[in-house]
Protein backbone atom coordinates (compact mmCIF):
# COMPACT_ATOMS: atom_id res chain seq x y z
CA UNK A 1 -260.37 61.31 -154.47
CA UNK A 2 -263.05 61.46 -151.92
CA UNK A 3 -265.92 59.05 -152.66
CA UNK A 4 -268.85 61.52 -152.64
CA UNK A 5 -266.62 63.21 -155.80
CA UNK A 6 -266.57 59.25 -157.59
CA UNK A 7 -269.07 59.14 -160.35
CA UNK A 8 -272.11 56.53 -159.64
CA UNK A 9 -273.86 54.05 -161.37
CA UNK A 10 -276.36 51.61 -160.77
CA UNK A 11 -277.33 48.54 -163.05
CA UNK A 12 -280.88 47.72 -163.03
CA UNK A 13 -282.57 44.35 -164.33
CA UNK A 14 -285.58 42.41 -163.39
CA UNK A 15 -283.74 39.96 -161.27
CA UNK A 16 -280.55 41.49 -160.42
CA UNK A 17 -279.14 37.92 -161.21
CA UNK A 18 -277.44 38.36 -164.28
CA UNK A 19 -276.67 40.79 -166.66
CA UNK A 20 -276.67 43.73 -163.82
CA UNK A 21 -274.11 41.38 -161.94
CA UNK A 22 -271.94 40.71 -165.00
CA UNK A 23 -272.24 44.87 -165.53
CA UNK A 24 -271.76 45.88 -162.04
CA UNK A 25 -268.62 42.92 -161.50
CA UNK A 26 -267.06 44.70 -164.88
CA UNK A 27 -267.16 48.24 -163.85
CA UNK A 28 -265.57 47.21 -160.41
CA UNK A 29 -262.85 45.23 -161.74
CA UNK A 30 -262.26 47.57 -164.27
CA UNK A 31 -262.59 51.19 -162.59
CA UNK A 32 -259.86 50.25 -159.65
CA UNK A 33 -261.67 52.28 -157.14
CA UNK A 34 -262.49 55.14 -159.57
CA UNK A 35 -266.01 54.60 -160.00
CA UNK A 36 -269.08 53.37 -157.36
CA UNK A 37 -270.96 50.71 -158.57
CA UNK A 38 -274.27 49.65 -157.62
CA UNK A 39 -276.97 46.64 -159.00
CA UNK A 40 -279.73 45.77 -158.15
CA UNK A 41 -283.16 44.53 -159.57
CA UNK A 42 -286.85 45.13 -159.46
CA UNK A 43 -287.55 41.27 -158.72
CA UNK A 44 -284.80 40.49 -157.86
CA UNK A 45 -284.03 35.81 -157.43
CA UNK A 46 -282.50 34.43 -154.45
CA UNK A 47 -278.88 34.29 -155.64
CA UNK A 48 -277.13 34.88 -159.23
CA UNK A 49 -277.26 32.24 -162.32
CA UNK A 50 -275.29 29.67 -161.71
CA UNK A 51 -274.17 30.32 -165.63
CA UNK A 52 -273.07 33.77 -165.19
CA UNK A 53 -271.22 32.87 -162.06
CA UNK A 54 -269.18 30.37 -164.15
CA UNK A 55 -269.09 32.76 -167.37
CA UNK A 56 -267.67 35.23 -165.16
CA UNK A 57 -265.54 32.72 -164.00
CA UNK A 58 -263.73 31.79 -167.17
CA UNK A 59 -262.64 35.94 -167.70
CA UNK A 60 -260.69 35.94 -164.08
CA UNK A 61 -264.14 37.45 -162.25
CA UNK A 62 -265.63 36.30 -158.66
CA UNK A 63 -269.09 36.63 -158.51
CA UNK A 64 -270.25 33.99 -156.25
CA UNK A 65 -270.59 35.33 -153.44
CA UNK A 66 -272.58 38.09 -154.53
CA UNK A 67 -276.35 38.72 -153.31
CA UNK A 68 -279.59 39.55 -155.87
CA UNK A 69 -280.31 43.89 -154.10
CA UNK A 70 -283.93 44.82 -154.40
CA UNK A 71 -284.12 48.32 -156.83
CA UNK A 72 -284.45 51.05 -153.95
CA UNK A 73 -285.48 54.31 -155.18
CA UNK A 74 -282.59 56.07 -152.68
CA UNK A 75 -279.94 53.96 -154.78
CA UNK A 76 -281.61 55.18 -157.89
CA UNK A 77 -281.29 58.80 -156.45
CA UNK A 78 -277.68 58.55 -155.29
CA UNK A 79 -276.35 57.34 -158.62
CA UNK A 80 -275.06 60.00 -161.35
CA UNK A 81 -275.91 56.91 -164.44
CA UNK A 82 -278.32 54.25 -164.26
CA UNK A 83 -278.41 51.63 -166.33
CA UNK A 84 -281.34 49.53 -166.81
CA UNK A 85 -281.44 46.38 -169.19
CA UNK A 86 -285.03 44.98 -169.49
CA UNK A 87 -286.64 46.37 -166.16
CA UNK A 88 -289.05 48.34 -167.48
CA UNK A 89 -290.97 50.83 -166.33
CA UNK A 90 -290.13 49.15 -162.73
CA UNK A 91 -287.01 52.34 -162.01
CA UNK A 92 -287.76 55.30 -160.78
CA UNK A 93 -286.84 58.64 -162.37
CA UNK A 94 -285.38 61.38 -160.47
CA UNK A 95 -283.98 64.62 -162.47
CA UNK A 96 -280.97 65.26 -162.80
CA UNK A 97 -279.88 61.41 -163.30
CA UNK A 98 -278.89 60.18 -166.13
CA UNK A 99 -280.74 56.95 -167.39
CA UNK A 100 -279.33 54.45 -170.45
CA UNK A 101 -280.81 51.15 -171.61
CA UNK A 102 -278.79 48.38 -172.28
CA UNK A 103 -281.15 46.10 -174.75
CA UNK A 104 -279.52 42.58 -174.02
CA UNK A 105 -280.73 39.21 -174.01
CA UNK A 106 -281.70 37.78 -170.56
CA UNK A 107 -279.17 34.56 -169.56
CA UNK A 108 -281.66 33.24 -167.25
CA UNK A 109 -282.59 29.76 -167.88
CA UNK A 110 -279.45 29.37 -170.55
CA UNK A 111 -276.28 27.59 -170.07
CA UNK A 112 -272.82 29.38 -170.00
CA UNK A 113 -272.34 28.67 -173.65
CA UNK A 114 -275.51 31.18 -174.47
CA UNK A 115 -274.33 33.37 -171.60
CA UNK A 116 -270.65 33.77 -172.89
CA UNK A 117 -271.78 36.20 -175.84
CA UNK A 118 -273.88 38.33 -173.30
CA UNK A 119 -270.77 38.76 -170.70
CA UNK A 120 -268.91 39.77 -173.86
CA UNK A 121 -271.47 42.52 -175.30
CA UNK A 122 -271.58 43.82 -171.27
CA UNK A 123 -267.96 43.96 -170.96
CA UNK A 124 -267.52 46.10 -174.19
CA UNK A 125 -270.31 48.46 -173.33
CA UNK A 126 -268.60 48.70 -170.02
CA UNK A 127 -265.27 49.74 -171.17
CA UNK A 128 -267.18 52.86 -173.45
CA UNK A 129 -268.50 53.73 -170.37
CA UNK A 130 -265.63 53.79 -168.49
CA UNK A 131 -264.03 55.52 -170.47
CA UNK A 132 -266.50 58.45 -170.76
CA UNK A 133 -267.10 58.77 -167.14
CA UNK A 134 -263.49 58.80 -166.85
CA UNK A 135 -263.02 61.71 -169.61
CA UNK A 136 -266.17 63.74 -167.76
C-alpha cells in the first residue's frame, strides 16, 4: 500500500509532551506501517516528560528520543483524524477532516505512578481506533 492511500492521524495537546506522544508511540507500534501518525502540540515543551518516557518504558515502548512538533496547520490538513486532548480551541479546522477529543488528564508535573493509568486509558482508545480505521 502506497502511503498517500494510509489513513492519517495527528494527536494534538498543549505541549506535545505527553499524552499526544504516548498516543502517537501507540498507534505506531501498533499499526505496523498501516497507519501515518503524526503529534504535535500548540505549546509545545522542550522535550517529553521524563514520566511518560519511563511509563512508556515499562510497556516495551521507546520514546526518548522523540522531539515536542509545534501544531502546523498543513499537518492538521494532511491528516484524515485528528485527535486533540486538551488543546483547545488552539487546532485548526479544515473540512473534510475528521476531529475527536480525547478528555484525559494531563501527566505533566506527575510521577510515572499517576502517569501509568493515563498510558493505559490512551492505549485502549488506541486499539478502538485502530481497529476502525482498519475496518474503513
Amino acid at each position: 500500500m502506497s502511503d498517500d492511500a494510509l489513513p492519517s492521524v495527528l494527536f494534538v495537546c498543549v505541549h506535545n509532551a505527553g499524552r499526544s506522544q504516548m498516543a502517537a508511540a501507540f498507534l505506531t507500534h501498533l499499526a505496523g506501517g498501516r497507519v501515518r501518525v503524526r503529534s504535535a502540540g500548540s505549546r509545545p515543551a522542550d522535550a517529553v516528560n521524563p514520566a511518560v518516557v519511563a511509563a512508556m518504558a515499562e510497556v516495551g515502548i521507546d520514546v526518548s528520543a522523540e522531539v515536542p512538533k509545534v501544531l502546523a496547520a498543513e499537518a492538521v490538513r494532511a491528516s484524515d483524524v485528528v485527535i486533540t486532548m486538551g488543546c483547545g480551541d488552539a487546532c485548526p479546522v479544515f473540512p473534510g477532516t475528521r476531529y475527536l477529543d480525547w478528555r484525559l488528564e494531563d501527566p505533566a508535573g506527575r510521577g510515572v505512578e499517576a502517569v501509568r493509568p493515563i498510558r493505559d486509558e490512551i492505549r485502549q482508545r488506541v486499539h478502538r481506533l485502530l481497529a476502525e480505521l482498519l475496518r474503513a
